[in-house]
Protein backbone atom coordinates (compact mmCIF):
# COMPACT_ATOMS: atom_id res chain seq x y z
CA UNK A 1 0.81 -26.17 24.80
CA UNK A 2 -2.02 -24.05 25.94
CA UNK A 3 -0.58 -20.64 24.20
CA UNK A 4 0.04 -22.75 20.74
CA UNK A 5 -3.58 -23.58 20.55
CA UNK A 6 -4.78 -20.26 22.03
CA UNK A 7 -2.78 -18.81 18.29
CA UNK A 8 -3.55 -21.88 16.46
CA UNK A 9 -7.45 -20.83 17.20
CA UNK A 10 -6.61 -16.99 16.63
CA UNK A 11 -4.81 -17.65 12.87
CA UNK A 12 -8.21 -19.89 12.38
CA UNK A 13 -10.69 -17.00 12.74
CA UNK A 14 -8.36 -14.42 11.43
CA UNK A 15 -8.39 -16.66 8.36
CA UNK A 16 -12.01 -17.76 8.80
CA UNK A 17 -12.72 -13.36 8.66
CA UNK A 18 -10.75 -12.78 5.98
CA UNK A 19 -12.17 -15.22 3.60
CA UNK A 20 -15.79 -14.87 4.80
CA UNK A 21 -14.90 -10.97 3.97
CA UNK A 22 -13.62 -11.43 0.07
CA UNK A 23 -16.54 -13.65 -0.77
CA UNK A 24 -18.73 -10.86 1.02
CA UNK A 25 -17.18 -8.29 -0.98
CA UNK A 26 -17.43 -10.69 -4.32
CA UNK A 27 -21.07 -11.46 -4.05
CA UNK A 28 -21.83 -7.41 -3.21
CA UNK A 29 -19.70 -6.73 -6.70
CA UNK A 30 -21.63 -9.28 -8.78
CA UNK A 31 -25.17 -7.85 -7.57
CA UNK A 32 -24.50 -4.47 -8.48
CA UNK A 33 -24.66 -5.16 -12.51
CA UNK A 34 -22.28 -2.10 -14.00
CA UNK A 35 -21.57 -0.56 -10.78
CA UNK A 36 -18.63 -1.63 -8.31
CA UNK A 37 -17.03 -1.08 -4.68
CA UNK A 38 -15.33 1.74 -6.10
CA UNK A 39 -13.08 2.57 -3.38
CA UNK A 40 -12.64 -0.65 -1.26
CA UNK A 41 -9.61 0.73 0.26
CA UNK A 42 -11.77 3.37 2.36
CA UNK A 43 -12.34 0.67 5.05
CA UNK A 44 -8.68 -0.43 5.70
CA UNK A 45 -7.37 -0.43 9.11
CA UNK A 46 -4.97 1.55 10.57
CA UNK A 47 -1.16 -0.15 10.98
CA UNK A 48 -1.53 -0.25 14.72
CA UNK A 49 -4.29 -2.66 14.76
CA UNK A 50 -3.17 -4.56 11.57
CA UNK A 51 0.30 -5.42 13.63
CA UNK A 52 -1.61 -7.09 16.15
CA UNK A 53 -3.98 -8.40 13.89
CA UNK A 54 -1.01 -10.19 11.91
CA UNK A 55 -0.20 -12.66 14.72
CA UNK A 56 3.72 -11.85 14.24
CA UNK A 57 3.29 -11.97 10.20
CA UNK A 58 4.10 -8.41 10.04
CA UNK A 59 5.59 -9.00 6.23
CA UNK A 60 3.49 -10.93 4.86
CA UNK A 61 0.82 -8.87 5.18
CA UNK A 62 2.98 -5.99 4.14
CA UNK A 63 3.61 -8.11 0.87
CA UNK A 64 -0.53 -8.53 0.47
CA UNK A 65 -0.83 -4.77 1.19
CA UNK A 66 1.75 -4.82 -1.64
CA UNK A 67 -0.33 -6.22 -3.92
CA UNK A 68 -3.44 -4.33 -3.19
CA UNK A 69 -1.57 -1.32 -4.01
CA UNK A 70 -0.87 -2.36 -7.62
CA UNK A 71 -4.04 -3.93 -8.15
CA UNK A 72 -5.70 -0.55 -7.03
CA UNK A 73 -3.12 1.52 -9.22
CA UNK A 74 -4.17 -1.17 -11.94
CA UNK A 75 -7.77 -0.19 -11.27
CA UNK A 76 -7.51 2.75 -11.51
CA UNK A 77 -5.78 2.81 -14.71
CA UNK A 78 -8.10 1.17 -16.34
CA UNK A 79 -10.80 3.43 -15.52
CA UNK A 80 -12.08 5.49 -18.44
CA UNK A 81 -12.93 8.42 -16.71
CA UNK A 82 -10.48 10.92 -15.12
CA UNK A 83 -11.61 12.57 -11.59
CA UNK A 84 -9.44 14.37 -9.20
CA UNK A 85 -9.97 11.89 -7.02
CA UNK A 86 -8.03 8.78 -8.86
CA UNK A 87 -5.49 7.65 -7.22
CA UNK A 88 -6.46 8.76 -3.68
CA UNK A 89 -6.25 5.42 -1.91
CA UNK A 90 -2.94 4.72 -3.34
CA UNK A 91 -0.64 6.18 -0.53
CA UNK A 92 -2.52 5.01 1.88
CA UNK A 93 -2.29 1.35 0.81
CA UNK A 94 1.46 1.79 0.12
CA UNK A 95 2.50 3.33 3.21
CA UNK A 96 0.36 0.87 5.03
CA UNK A 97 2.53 -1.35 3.54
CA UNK A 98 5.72 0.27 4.21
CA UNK A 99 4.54 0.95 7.91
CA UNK A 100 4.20 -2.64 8.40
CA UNK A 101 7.24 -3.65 6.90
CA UNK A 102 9.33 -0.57 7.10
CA UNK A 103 12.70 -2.29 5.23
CA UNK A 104 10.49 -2.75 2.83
CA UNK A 105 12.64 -1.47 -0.31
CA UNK A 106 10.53 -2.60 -3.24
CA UNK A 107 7.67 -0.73 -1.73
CA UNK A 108 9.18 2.75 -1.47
CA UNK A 109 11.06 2.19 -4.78
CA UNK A 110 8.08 0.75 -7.04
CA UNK A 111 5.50 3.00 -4.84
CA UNK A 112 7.34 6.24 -4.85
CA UNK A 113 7.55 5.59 -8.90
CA UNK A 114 3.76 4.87 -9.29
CA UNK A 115 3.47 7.68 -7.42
CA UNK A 116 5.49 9.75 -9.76
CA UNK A 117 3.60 8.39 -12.68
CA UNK A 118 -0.08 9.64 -11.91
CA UNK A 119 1.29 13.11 -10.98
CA UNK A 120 1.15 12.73 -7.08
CA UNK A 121 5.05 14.39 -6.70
CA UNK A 122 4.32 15.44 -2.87
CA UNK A 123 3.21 11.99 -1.73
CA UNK A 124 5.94 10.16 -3.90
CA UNK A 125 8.58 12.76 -2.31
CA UNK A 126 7.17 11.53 1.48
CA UNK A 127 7.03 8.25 0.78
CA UNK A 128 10.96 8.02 -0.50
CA UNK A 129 12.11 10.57 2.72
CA UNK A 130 9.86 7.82 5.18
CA UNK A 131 12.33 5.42 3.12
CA UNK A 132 15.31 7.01 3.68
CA UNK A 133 14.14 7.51 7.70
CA UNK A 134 13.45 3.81 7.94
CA UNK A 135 16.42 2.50 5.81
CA UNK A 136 19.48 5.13 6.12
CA UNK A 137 22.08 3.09 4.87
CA UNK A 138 20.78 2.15 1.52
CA UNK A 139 21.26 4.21 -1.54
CA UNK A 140 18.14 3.91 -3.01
CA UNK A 141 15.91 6.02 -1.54
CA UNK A 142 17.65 9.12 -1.75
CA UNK A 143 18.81 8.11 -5.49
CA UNK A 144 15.21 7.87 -6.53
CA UNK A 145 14.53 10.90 -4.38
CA UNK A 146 17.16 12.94 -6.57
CA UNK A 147 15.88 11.57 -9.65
CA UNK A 148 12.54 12.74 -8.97
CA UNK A 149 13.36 16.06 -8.42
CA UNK A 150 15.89 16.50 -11.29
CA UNK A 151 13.69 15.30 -13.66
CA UNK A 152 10.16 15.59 -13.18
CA UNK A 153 10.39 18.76 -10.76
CA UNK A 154 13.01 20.04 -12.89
CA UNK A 155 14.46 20.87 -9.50
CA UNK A 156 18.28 20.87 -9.86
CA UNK A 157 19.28 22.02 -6.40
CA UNK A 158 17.01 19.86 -4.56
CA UNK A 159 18.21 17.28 -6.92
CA UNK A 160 21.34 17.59 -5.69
């Protein structure tokens, strides 16, 4: 009984930090007028501690990390102005994902494929070999992984 409320308290101010931390972040956006957090992803954990910050809910926090990645690729997109620098924070947020959930499919299908649309071949072609490491009886990985390289690297051997 003891342990139960010891997590019971722990999922309280885990909770308690996260929402204290988005209406933090929502009152320093509204201040600023024009200007934004930017790059809000800069100040994400690493996976280690964010598996024993999840109190055993490994995948749903993959799922939210998920959906930070295609907000952020959203973002992004909707930025007028093109740097170098867009889309920096996007692998990190999807293989944070993918290294907290790594049978995560949807994540190194959909990810490796935003990847591949803003021009970031290298990380997209890491991302679908970490899927094919994690998952190496599923097709899909390597499938995607081929179709990258046949036609947007115009690589037919690799391809193969």
């Amino acid at each position: 009984m003891k342990v139960k409320k010891i997590s019971v308290l722990w999922a309280s101010l885990f909770s308690l930090a996260l929402v204290g931390s988005v209406l933090a972040a929502r009152g320093l956006e509204g201040r600023g007028g024009t200007s934004r957090i930017a790059d809000d992803s800069l100040y994400l954990p690493s996976a280690t501690f964010l598996r024993y910050a999840s109190l055993g809910y490994r995948t749903m926090l993959a799922d939210l990390m998920w959906i930070r990645a295609t907000q952020y690729f959203g973002s992004q997109l909707e930025a007028r102005k093109a740097t170098p620098e867009k889309h920096r924070f996007l692998y990190p947020l999807l293989d944070l994902a993918v290294s907290l959930d790594p049978h995560f499919m949807e994540a190194y299908r959909f990810g490796g494929l935003l990847l591949t649309v803003v021009k970031r071949y290298e990380q997209a072609i890491a991302l679908h070999e970490n899927g094919y490491a994690a998952n190496p009886d599923r097709w899909e990985n390597p499938h995607d992984l081929g179709r990258l390289y046949y036609l947007e690297l115009k690589d037919h051997e690799k391809a193969l």
